[in-house]
N, C-alpha and C. Protein backbone atom coordinates (compact mmCIF):
# COMPACT_ATOMS: atom_id res chain seq x y z
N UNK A 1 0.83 -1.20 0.00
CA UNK A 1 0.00 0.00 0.00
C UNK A 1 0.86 1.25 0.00
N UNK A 2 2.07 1.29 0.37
CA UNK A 2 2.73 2.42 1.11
C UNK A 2 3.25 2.77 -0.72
N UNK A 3 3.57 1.77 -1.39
CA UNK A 3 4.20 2.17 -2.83
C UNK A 3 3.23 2.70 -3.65
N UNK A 4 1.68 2.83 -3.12
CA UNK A 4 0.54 3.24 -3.96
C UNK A 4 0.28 4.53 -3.01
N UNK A 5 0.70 4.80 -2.34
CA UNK A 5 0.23 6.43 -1.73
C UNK A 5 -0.34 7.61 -2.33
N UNK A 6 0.55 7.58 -2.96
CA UNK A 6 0.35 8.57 -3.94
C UNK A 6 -1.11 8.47 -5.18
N UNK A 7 -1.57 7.05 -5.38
CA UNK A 7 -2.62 6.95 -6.00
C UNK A 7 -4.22 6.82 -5.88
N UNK A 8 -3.91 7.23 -4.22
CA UNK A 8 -5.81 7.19 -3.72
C UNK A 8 -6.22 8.23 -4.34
N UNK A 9 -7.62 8.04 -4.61
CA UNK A 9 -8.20 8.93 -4.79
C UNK A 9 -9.19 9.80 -3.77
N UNK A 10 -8.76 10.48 -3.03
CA UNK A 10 -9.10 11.54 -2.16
C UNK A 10 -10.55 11.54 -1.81
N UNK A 11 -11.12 11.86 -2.87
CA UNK A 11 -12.71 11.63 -3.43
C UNK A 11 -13.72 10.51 -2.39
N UNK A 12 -13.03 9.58 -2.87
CA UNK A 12 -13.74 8.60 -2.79
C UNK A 12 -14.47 8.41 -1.63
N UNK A 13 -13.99 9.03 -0.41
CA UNK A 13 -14.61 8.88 0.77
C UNK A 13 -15.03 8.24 1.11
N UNK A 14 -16.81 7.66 0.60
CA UNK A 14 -17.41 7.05 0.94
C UNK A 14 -16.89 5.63 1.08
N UNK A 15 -16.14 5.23 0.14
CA UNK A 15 -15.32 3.67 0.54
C UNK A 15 -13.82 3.69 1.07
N UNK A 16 -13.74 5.02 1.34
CA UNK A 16 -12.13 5.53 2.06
C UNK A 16 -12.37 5.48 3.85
N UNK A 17 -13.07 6.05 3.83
CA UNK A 17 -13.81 6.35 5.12
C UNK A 17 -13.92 4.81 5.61
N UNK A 18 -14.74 3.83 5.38
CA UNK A 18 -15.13 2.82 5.92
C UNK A 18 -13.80 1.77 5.87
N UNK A 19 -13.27 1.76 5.00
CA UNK A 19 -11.52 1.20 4.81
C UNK A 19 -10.83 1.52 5.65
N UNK A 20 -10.25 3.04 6.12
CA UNK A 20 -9.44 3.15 6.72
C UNK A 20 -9.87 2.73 8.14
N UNK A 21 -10.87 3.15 8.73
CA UNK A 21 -11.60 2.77 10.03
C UNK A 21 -11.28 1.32 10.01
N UNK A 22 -11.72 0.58 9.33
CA UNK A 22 -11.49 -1.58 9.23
C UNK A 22 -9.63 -1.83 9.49
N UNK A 23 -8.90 -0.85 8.46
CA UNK A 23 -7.58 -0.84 8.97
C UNK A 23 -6.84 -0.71 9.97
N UNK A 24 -7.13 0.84 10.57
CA UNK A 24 -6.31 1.29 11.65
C UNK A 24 -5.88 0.34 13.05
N UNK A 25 -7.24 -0.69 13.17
CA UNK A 25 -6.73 -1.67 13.94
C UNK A 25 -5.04 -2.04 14.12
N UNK A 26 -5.36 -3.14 13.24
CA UNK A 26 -3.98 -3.65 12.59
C UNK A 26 -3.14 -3.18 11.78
N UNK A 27 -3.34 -2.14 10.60
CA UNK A 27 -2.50 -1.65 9.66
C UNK A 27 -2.31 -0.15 9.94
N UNK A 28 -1.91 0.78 10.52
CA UNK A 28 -2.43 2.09 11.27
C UNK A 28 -1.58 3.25 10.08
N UNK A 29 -0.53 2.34 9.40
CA UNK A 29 -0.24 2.96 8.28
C UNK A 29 -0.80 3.25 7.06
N UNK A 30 -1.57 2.13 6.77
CA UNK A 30 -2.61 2.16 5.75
C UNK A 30 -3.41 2.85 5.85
N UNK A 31 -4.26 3.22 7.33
CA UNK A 31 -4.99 3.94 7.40
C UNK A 31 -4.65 5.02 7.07
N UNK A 32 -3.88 5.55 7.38
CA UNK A 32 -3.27 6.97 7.65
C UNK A 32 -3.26 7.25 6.08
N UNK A 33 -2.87 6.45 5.44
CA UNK A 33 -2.49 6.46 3.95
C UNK A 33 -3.76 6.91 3.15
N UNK A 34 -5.13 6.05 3.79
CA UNK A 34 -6.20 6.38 2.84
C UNK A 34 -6.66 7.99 3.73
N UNK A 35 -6.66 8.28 4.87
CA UNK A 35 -6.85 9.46 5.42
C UNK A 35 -6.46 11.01 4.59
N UNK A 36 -5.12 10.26 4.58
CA UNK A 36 -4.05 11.58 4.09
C UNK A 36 -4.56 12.07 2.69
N UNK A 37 -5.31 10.63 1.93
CA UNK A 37 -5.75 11.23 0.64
C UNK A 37 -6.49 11.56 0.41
N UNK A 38 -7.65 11.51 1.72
CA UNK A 38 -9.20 12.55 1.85
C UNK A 38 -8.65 13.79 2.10
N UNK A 39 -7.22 14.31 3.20
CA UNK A 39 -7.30 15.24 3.75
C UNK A 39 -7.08 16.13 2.68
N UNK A 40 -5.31 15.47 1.75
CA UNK A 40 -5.13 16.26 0.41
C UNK A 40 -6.20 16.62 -0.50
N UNK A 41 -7.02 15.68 -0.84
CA UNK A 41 -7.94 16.33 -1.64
C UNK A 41 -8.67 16.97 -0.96
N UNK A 42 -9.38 17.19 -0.40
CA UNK A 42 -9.99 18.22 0.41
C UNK A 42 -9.15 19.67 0.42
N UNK A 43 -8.50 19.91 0.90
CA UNK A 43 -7.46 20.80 1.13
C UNK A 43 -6.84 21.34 -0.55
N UNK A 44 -6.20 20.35 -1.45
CA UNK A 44 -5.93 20.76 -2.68
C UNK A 44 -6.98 21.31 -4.00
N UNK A 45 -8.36 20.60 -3.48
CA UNK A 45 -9.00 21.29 -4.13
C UNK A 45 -10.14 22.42 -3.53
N UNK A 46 -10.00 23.11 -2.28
CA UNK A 46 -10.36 23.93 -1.61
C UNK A 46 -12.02 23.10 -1.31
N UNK A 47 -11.83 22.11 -0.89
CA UNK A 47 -13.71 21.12 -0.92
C UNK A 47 -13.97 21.78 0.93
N UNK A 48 -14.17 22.88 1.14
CA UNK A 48 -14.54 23.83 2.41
C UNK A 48 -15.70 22.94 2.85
N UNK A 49 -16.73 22.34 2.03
CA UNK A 49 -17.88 21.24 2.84
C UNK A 49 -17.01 20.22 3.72
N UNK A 50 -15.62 19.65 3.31
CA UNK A 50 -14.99 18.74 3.96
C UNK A 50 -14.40 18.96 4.88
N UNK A 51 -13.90 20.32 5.17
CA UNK A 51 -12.72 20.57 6.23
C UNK A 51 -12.71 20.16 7.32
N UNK A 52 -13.91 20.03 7.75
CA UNK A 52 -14.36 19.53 9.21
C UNK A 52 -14.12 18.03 9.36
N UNK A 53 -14.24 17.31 8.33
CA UNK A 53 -14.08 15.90 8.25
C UNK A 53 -12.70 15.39 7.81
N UNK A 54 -11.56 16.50 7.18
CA UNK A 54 -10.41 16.37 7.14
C UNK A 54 -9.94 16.75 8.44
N UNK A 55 -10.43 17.46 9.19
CA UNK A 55 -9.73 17.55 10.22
C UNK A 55 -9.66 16.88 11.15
N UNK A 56 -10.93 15.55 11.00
CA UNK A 56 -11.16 14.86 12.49
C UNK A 56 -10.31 13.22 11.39
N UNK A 57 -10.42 13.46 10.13
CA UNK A 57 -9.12 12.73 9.66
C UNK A 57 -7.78 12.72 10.14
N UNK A 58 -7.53 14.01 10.37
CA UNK A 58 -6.17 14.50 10.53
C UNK A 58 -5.98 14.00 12.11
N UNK A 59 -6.69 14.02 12.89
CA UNK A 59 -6.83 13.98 14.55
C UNK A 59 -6.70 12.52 14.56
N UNK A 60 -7.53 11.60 13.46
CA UNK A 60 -7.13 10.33 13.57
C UNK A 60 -6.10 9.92 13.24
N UNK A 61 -5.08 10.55 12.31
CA UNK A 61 -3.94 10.57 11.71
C UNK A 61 -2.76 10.48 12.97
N UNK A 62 -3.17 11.68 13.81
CA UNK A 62 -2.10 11.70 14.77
C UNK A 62 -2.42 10.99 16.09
N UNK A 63 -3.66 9.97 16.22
CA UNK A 63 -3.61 9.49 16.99
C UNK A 63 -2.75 7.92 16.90
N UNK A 64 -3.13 7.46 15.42
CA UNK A 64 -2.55 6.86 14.90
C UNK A 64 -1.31 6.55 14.69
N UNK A 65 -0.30 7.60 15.00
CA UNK A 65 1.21 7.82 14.47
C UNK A 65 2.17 7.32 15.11
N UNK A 66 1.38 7.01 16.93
CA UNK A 66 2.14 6.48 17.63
C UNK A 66 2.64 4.70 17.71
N UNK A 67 0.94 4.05 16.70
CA UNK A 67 1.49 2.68 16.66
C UNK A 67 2.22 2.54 15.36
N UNK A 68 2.73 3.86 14.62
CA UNK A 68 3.30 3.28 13.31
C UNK A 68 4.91 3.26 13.89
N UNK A 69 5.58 2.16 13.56
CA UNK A 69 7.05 2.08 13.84
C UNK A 69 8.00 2.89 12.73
N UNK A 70 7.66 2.53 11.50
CA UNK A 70 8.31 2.83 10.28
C UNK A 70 7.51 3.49 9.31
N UNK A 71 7.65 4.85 8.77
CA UNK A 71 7.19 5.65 7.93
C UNK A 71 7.29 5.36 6.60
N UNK A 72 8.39 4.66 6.59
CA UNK A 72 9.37 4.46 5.38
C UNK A 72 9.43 5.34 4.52
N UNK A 73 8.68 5.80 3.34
CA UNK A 73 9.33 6.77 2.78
C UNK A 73 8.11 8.02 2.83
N UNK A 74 6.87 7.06 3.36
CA UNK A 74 5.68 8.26 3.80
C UNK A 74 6.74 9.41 5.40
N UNK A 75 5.95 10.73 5.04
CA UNK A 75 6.82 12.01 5.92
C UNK A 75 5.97 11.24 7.61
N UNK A 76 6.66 11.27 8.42
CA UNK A 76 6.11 11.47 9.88
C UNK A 76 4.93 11.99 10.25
N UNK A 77 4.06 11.93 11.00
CA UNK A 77 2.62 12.77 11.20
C UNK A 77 3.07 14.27 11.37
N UNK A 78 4.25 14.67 12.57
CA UNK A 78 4.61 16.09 12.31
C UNK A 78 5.26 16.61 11.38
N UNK A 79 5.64 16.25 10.72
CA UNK A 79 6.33 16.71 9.38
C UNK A 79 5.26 16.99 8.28
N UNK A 80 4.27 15.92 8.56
CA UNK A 80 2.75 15.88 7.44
C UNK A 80 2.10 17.45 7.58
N UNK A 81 2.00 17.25 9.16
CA UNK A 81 1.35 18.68 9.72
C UNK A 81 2.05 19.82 9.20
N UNK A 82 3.35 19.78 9.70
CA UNK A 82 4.19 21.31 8.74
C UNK A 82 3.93 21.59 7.69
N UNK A 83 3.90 20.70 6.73
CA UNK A 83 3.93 20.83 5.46
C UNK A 83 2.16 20.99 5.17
N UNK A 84 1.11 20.17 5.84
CA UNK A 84 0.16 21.01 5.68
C UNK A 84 -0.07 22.29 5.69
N UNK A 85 0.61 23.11 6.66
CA UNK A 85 0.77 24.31 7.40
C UNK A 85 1.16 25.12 6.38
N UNK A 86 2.11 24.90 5.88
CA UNK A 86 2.92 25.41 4.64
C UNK A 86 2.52 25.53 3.51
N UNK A 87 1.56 24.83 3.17
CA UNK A 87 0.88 24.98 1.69
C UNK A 87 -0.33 25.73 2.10
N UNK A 88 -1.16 24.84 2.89
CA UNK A 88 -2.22 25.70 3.45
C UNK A 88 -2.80 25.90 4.45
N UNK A 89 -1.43 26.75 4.77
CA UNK A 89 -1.98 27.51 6.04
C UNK A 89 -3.04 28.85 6.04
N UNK A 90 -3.19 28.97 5.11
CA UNK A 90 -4.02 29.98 5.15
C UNK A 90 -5.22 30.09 4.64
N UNK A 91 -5.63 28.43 4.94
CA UNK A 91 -7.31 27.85 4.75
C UNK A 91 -7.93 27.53 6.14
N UNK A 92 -7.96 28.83 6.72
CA UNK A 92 -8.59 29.41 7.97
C UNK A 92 -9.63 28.40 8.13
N UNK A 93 -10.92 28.33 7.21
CA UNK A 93 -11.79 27.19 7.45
C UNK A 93 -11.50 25.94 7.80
N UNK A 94 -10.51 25.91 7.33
CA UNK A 94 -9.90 24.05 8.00
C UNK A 94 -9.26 24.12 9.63
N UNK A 95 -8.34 24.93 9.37
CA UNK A 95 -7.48 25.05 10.75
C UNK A 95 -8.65 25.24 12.00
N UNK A 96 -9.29 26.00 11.88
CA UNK A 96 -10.11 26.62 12.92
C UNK A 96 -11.08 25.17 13.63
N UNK A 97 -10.67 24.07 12.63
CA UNK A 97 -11.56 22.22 12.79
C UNK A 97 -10.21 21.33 13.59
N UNK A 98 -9.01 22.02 13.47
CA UNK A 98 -7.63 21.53 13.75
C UNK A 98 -7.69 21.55 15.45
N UNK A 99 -7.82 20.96 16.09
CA UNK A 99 -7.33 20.84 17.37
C UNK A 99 -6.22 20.86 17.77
């Protein structure tokens, strides 16, 4: 999964959403993986109906980060966050969902 990162489709939600939740159990990387590609799309294509639901993505993201051992070539949860910060930080509507 980790070599397909880059190819979720963000979108999809409705079968992203119920996937990553079945994962995080056991695979907490995977999850994070299908998360990260609701949060990006959300966020890359300014989807402001989602922010609220990227953000309690994102909250699951970092609750998550602690059973991942190895990132491998996916960035760290705080490093994810910076670099969220950095592109768009200045999508007030999302942050203000950011705990």
């Amino acid at each position: 999964m980790e070599e397909h990162a880059g190819a979720w489709d963000g979108n999809r939600y409705e079968s992203l959403t119920p996937a990553a939740d079945a994962l995080e159990a056991r695979h907490p990387l995977a999850a994070t993986i299908l998360r990260r590609a609701m949060i990006d799309y959300a966020l890359d294509n300014a989807k402001s109906t989602r922010y609220r639901h990227a953000a309690r993505h994102l909250a699951e993201c970092e609750s998550l980060a602690a059973a991942i051992v190895d990132f491998g070539a996916l960035a760290p949860h705080k490093a994810y966050v910076a670099a969220l910060k950095s592109k768009h930080g200045r999508k007030a509507g999302f942050w203000e969902h950011v705990r």
